[in-house]
C-alpha atoms as a PDB file:
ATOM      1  CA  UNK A   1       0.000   0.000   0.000  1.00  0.00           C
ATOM      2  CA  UNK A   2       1.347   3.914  -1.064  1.00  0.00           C
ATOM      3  CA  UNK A   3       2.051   6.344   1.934  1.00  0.00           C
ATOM      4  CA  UNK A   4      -0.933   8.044  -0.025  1.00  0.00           C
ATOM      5  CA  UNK A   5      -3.056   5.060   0.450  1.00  0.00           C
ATOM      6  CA  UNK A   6      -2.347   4.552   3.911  1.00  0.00           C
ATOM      7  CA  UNK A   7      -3.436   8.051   4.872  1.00  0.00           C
ATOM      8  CA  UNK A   8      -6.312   7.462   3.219  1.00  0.00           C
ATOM      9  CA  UNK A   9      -7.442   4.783   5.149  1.00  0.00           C
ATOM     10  CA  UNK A  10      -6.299   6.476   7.972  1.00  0.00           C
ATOM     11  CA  UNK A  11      -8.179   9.540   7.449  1.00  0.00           C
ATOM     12  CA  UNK A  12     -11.249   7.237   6.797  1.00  0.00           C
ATOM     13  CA  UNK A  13     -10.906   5.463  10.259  1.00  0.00           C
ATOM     14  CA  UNK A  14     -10.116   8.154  12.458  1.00  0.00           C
ATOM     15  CA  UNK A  15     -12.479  11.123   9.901  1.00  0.00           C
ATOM     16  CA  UNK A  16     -15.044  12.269  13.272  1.00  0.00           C
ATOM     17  CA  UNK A  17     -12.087  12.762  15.396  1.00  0.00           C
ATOM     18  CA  UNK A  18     -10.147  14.696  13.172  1.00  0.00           C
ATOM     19  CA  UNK A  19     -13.073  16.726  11.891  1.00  0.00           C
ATOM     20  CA  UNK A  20     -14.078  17.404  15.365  1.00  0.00           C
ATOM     21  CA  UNK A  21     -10.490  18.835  16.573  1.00  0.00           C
ATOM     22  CA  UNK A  22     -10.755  20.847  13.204  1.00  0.00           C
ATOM     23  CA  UNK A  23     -13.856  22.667  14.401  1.00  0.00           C
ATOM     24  CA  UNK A  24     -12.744  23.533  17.359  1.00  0.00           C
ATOM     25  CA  UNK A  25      -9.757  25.280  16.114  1.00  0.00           C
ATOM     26  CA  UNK A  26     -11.042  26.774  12.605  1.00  0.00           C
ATOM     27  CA  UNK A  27     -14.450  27.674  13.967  1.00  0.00           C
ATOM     28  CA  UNK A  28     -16.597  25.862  12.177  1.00  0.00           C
ATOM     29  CA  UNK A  29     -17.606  22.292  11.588  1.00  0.00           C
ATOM     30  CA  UNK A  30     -18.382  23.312   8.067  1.00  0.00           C
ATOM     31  CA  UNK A  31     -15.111  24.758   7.377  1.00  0.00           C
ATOM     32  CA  UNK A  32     -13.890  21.148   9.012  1.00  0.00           C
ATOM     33  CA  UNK A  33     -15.148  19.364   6.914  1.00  0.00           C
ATOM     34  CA  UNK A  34     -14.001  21.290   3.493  1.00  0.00           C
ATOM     35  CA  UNK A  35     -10.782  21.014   4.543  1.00  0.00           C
ATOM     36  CA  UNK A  36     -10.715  16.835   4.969  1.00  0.00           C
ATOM     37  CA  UNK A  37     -12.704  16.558   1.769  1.00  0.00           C
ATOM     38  CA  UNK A  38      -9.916  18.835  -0.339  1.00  0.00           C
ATOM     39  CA  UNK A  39      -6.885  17.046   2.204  1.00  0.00           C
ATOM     40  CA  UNK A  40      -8.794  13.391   1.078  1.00  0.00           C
ATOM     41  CA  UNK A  41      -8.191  14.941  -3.020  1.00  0.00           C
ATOM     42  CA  UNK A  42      -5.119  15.970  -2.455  1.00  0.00           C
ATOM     43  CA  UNK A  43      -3.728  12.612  -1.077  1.00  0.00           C
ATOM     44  CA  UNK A  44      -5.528  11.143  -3.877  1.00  0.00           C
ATOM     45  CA  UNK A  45      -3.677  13.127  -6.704  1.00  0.00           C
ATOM     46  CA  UNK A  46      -0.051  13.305  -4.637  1.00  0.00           C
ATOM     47  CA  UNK A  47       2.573  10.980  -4.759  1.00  0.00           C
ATOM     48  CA  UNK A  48       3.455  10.878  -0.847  1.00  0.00           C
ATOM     49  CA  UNK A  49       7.544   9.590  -0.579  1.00  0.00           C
ATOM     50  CA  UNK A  50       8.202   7.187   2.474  1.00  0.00           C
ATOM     51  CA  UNK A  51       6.192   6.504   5.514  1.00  0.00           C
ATOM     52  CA  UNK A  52       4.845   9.704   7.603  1.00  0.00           C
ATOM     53  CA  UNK A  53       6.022   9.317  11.165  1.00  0.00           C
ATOM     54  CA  UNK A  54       2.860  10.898  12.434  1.00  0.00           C
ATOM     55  CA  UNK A  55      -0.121  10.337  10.461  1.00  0.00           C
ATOM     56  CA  UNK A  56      -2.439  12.060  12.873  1.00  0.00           C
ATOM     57  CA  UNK A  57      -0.192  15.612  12.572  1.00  0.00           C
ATOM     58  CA  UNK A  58       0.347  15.160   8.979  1.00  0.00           C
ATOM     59  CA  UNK A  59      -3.337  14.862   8.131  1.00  0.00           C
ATOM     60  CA  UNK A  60      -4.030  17.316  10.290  1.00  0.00           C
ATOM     61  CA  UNK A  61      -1.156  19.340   9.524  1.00  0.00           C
ATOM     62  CA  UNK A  62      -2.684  18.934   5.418  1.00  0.00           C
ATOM     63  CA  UNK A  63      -6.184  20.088   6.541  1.00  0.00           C
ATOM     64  CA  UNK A  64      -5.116  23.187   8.395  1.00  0.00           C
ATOM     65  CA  UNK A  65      -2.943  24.337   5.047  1.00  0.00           C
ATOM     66  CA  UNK A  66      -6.319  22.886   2.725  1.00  0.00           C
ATOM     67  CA  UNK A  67      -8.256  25.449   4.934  1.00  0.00           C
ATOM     68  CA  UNK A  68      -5.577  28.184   4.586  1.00  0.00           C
ATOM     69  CA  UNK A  69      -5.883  27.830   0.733  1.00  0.00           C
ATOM     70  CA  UNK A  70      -9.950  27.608   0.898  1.00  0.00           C
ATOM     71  CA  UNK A  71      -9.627  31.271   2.522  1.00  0.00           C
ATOM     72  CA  UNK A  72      -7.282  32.261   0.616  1.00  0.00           C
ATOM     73  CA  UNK A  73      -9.639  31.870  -2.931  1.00  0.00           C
ATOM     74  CA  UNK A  74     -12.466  33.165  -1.066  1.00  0.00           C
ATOM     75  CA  UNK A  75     -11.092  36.036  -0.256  1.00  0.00           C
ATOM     76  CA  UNK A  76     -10.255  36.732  -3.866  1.00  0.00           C
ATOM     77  CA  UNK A  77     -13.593  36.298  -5.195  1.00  0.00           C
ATOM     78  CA  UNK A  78     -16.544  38.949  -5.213  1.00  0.00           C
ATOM     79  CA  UNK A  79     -18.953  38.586  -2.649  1.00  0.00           C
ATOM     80  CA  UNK A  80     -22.594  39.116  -4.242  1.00  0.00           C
ATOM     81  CA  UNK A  81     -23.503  42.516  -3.315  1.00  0.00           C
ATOM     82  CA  UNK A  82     -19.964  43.692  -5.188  1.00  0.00           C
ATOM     83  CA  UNK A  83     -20.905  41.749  -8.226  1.00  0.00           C
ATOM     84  CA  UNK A  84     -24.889  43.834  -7.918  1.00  0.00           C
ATOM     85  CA  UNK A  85     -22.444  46.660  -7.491  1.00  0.00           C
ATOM     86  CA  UNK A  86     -20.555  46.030 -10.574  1.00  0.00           C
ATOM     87  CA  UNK A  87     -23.650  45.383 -12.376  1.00  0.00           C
ATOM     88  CA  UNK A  88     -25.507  48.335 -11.853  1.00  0.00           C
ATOM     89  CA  UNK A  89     -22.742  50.754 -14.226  1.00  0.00           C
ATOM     90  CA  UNK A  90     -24.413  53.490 -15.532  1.00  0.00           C
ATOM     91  CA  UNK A  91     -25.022  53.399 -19.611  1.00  0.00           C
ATOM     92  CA  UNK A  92     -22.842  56.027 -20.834  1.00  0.00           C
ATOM     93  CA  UNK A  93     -24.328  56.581 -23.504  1.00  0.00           C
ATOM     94  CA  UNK A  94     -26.670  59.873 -23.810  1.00  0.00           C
ATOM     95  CA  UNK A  95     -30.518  59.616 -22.570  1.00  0.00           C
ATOM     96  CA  UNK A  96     -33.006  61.131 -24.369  1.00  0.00           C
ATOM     97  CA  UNK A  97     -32.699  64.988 -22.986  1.00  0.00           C
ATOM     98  CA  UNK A  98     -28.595  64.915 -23.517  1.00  0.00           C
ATOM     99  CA  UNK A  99     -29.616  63.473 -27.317  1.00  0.00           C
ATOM    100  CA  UNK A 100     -32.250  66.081 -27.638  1.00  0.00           C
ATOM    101  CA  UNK A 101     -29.813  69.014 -26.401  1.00  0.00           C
ATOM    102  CA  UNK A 102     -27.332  67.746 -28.357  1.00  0.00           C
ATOM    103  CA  UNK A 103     -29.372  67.917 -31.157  1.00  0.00           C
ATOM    104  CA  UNK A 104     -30.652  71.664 -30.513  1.00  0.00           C
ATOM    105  CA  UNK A 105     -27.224  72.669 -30.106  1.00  0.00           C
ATOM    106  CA  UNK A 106     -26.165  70.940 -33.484  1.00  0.00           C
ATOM    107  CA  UNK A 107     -28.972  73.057 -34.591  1.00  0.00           C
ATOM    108  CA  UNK A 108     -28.016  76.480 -33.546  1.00  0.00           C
ATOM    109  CA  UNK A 109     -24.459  75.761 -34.567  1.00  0.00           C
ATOM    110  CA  UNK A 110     -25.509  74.849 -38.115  1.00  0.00           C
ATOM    111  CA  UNK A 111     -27.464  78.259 -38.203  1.00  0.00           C
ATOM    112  CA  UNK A 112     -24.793  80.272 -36.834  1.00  0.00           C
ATOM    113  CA  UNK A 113     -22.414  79.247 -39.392  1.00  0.00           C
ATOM    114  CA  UNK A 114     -24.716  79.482 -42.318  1.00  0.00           C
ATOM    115  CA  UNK A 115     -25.101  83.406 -40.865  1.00  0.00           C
ATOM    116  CA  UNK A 116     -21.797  84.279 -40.975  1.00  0.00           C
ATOM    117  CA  UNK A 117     -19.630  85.538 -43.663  1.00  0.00           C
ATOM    118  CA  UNK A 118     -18.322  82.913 -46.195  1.00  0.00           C
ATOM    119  CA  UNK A 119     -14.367  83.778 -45.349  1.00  0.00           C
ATOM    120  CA  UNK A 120     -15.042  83.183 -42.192  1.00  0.00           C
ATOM    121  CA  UNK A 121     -17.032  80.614 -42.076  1.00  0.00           C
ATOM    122  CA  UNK A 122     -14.026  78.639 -44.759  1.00  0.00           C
ATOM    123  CA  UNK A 123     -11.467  79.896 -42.250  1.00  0.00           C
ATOM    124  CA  UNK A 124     -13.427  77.513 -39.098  1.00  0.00           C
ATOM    125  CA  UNK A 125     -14.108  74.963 -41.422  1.00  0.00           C
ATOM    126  CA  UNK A 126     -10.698  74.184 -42.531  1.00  0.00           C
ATOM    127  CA  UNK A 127      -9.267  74.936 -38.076  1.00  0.00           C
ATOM    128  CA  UNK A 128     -11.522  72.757 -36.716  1.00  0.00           C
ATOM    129  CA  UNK A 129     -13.514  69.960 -39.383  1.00  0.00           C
ATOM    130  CA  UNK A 130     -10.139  69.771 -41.492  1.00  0.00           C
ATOM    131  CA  UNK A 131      -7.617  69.696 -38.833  1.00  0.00           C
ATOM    132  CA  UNK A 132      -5.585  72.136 -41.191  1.00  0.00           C
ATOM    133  CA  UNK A 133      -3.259  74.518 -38.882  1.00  0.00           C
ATOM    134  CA  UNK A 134      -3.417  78.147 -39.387  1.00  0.00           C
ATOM    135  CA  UNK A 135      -0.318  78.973 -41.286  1.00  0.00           C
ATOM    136  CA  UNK A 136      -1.915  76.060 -43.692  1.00  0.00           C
ATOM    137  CA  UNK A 137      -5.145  78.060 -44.213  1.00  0.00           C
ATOM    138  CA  UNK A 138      -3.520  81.344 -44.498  1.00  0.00           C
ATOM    139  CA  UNK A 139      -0.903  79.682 -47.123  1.00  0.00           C
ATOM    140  CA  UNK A 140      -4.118  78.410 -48.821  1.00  0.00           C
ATOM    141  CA  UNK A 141      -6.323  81.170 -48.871  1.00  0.00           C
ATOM    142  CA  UNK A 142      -3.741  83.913 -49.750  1.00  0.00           C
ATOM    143  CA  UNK A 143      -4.250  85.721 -46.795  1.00  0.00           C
ATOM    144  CA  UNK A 144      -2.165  87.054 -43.723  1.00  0.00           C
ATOM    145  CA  UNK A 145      -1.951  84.486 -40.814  1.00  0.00           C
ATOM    146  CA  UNK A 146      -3.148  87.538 -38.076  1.00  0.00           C
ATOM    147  CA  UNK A 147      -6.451  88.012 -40.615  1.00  0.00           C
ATOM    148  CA  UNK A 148      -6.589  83.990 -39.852  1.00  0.00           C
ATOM    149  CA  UNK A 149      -5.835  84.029 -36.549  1.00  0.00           C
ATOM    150  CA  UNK A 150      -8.924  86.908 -36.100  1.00  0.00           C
ATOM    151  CA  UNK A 151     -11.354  85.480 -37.799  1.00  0.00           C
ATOM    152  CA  UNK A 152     -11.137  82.824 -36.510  1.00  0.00           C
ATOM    153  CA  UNK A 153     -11.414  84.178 -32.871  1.00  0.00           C
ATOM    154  CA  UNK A 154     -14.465  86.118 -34.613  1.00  0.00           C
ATOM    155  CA  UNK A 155     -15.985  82.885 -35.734  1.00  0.00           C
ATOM    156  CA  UNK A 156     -15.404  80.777 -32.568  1.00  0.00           C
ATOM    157  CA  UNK A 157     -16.883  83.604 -30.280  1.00  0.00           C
ATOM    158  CA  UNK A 158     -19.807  83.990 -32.555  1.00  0.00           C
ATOM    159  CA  UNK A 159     -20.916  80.203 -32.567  1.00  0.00           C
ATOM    160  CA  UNK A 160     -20.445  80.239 -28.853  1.00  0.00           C
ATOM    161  CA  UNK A 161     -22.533  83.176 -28.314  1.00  0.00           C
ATOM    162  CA  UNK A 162     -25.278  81.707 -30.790  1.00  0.00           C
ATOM    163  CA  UNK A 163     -25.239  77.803 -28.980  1.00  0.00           C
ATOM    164  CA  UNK A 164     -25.007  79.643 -25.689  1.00  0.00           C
ATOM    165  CA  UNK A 165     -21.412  78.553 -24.021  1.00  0.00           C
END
C-alpha cells in the first residue's frame, strides 16, 4: 500500500475525530469538513515519498494548510452585493434629454455658421472639421496668418454666443 493510500485509510478510520479537533480550532464544523474533503483529493492526486512518522499531525497538519488555501480563494472572489455593485454601471451613452440638447445645439451651430460671412465661415471649417493649422489656411487662402488668426477668434466667439457657451 502507497504512503498516499495509507493516509487514506487512515483519514477514513479516524475522519469524526479529526473533523471534530478541526472545528474547534477553525471555527466551524463546516469549514472542518471542506478542509478533509480537499486534504482526502489531495492525497488522492499526490505521490506521498516514504512513511509519515505521524499520520495524525500530517493529516491534520494537510487540513489546516487545505483550509488556509480555501480562505485564501475566497477572499479573492466577489462577494454578491460587489458583483450587484458592478452590475448596476451606468449606460454612458446619452438619454433622451442629452440626445435632444445635443441635437438643438447641433442646430443652432448649423445656423450660426450658415449666418456668418463665407471667409469666415471657410477659415473655421478648414481649423476645426479639417484639422488644417493656421499657417496652412492662411498659405491656402492667400491671406495674412493675423487676418486667420482673427477670424477665426471672430468665428469661434460667434458660434459660442449663438449655442449659448
Amino acid at each position: 500500500m502507497s504512503a498516499g493510500a495509507g493516509l487514506q485509510a487512515f483519514l477514513t478510520s479516524r475522519y469524526d475525530d479529526l473533523r471534530r479537533r478541526l472545528a474547534q480550532r477553525l471555527g466551524s464544523d463546516d469549514m472542518a469538513g471542506d478542509a478533509l474533503q480537499e486534504t482526502w483529493l489531495r492525497l488522492s492526486t499526490r505521490q506521498i515519498a516514504g512513511t509519515v512518522a505521524s499520520p495524525w499531525s500530517y493529516l491534520f497538519r494537510m487540513a489546516m494548510n487545505a483550509s488556509v488555501d480555501q480562505r485564501r480563494a475566497a477572499g479573492r472572489r466577489l462577494s454578491l452585493r460587489e458583483v450587484d455593485d458592478l452590475l448596476e454601471v451606468p449606460d454612458p451613452a446619452p438619454g433622451p434629454a442629452e440626445s435632444a440638447g445635443a441635437r438643438s445645439d447641433l442646430e443652432a451651430l448649423v445656423q450660426a455658421m450658415e449666418e456668418m460671412p463665407a471667409r469666415r465661415r471657410r477659415i473655421l471649417l478648414a481649423v476645426r472639421v479639417e484639422r488644417l493649422t493656421q499657417p496652412e489656411v492662411a498659405r491656402r487662402m492667400g491671406i495674412s496668418l493675423r487676418l486667420v488668426e482673427l477670424e477665426l477668434q471672430k468665428a469661434q466667439a460667434y458660434c459660442a454666443s449663438r449655442v449659448g457657451r
